[in-house]
N, C-alpha and C. Protein backbone atom coordinates (compact mmCIF):
# COMPACT_ATOMS: atom_id res chain seq x y z
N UNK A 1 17.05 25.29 25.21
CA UNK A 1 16.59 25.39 23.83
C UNK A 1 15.67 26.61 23.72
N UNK A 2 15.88 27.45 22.48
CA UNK A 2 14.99 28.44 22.68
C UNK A 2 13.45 28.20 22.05
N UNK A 3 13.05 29.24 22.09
CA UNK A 3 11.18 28.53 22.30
C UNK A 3 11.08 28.60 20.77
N UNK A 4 11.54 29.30 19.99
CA UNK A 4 12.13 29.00 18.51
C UNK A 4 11.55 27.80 17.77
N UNK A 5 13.52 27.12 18.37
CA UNK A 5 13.90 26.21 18.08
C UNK A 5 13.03 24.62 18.70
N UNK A 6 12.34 25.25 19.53
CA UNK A 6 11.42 24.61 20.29
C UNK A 6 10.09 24.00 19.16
N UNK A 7 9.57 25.15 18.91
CA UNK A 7 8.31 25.15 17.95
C UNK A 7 8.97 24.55 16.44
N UNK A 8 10.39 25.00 16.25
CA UNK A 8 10.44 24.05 14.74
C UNK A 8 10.89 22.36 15.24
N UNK A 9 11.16 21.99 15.98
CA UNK A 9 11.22 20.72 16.54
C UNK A 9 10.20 20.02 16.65
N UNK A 10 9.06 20.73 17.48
CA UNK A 10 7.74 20.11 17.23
C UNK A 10 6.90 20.29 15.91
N UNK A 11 6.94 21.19 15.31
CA UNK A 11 6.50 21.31 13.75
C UNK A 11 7.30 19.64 13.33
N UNK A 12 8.79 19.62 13.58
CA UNK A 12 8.76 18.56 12.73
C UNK A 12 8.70 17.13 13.08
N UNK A 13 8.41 17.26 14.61
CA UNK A 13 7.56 15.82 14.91
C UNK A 13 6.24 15.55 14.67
N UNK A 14 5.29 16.79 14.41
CA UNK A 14 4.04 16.53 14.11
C UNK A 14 3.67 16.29 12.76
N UNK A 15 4.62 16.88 11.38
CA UNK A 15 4.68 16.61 10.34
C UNK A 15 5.30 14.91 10.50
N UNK A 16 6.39 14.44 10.91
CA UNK A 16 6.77 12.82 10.67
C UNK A 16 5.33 12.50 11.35
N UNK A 17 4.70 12.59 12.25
CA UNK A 17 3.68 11.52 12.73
C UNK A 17 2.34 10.83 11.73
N UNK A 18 2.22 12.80 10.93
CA UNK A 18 1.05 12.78 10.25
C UNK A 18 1.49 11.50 8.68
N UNK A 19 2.97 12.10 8.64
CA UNK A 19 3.27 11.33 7.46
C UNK A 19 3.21 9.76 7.90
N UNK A 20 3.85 9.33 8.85
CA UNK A 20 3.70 7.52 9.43
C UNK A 20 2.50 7.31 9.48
N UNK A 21 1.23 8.16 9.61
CA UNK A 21 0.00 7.64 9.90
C UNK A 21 -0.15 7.48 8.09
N UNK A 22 -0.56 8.53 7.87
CA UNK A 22 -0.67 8.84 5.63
C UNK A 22 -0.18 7.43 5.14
N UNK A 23 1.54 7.15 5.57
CA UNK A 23 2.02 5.73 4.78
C UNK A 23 1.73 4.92 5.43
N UNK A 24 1.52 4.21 6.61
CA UNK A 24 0.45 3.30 7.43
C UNK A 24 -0.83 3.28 6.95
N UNK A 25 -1.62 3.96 6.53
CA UNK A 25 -3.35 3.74 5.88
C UNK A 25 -2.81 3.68 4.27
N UNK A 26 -1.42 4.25 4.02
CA UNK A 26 -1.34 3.18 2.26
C UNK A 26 -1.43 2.26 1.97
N UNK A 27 -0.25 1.98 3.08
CA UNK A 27 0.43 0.09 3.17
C UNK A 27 -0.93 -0.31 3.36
N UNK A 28 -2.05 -0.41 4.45
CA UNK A 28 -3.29 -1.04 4.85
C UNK A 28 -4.34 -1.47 3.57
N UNK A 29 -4.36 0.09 2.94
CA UNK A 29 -5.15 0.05 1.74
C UNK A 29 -4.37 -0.80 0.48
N UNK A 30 -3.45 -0.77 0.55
CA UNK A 30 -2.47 -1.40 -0.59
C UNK A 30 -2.81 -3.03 -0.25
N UNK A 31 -2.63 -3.48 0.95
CA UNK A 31 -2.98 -5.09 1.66
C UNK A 31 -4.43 -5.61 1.07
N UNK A 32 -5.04 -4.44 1.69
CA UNK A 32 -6.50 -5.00 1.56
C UNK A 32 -7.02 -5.20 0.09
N UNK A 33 -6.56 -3.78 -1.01
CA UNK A 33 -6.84 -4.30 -2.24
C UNK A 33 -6.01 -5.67 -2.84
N UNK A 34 -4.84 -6.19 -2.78
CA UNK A 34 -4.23 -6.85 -3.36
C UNK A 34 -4.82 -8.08 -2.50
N UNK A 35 -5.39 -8.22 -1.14
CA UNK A 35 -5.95 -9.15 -0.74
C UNK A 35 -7.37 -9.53 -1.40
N UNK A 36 -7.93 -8.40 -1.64
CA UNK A 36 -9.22 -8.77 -2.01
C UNK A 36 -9.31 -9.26 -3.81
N UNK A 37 -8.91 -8.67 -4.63
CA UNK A 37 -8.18 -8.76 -5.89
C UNK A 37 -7.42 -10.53 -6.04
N UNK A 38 -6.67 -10.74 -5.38
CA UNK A 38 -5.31 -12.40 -5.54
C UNK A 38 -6.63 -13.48 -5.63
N UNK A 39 -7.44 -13.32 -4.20
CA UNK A 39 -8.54 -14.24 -4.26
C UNK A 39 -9.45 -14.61 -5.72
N UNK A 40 -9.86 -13.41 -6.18
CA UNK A 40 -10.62 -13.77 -7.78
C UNK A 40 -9.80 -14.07 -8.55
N UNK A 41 -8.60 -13.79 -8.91
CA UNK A 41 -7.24 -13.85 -10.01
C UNK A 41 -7.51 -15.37 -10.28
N UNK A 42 -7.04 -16.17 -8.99
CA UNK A 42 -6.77 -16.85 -8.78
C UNK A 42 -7.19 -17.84 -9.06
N UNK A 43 -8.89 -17.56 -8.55
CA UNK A 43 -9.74 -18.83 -8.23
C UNK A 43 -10.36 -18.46 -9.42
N UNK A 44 -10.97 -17.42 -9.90
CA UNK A 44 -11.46 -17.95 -11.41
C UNK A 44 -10.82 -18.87 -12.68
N UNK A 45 -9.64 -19.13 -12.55
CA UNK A 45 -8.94 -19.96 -13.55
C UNK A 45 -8.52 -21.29 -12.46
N UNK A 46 -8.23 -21.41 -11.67
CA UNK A 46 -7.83 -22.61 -10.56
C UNK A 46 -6.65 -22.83 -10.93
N UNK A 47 -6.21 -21.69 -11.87
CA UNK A 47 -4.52 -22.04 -12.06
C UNK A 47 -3.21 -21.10 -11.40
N UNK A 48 -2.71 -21.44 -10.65
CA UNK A 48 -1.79 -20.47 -9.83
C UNK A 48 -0.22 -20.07 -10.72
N UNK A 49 -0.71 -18.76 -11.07
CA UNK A 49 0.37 -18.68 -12.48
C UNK A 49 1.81 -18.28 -11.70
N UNK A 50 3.08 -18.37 -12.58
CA UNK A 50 3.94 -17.95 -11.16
C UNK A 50 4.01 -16.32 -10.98
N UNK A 51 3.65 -15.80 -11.86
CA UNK A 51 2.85 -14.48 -11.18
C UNK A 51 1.65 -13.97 -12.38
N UNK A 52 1.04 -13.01 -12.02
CA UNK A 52 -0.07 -12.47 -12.63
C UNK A 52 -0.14 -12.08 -13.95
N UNK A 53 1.56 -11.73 -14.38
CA UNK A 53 2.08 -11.29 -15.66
C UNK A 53 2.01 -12.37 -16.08
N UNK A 54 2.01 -13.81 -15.76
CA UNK A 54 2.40 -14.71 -17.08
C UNK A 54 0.84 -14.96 -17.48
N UNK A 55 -0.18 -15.00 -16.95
CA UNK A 55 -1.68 -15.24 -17.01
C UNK A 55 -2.34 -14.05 -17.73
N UNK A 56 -2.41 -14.12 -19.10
CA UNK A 56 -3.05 -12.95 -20.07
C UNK A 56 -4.49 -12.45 -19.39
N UNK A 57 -5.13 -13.63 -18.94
CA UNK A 57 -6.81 -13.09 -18.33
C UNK A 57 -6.23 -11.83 -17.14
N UNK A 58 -5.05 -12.42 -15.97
CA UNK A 58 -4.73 -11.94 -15.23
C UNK A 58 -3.80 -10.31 -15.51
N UNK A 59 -3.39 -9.72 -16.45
CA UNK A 59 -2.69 -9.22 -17.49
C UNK A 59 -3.87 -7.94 -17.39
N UNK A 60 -4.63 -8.73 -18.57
CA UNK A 60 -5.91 -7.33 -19.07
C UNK A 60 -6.63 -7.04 -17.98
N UNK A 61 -6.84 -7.85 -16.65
CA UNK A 61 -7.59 -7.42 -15.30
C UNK A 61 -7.17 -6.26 -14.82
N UNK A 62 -5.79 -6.43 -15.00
CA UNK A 62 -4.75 -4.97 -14.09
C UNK A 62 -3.70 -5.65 -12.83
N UNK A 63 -4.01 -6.80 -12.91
CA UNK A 63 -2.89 -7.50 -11.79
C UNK A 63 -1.44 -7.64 -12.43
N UNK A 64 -0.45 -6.99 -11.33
CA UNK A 64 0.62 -7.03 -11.98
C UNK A 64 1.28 -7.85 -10.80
């Protein structure tokens, strides 16, 4: 392989890594808000709607 083709090979394993790490700390951050968020939805009304859209309080909060 030439040293080239070498350096664009690793360019584009170091670009996929950076990107799996970037969408790995989304998904994480995406968990943790919708984890932290379901808990109040939820428990302030004690009613478990069959999702967030049918619950108007849950609606104007921003839970979709």
């Amino acid at each position: 392989m030439s040293a080239a083709r070498r350096r664009v090979e690793d360019h584009r394993a170091a670009k996929a890594a950076v990107m799996r790490e970037v969408r790995d700390g989304l998904i994480a951050q995406a968990r943790r808000t919708a984890r932290a968020s379901a808990v109040p939805a939820t428990a302030s009304h004690g009613v478990v709607a069959a999702s967030a859209r049918d619950c108007r309080r849950c609606a104007q909060a921003g839970f979709r």
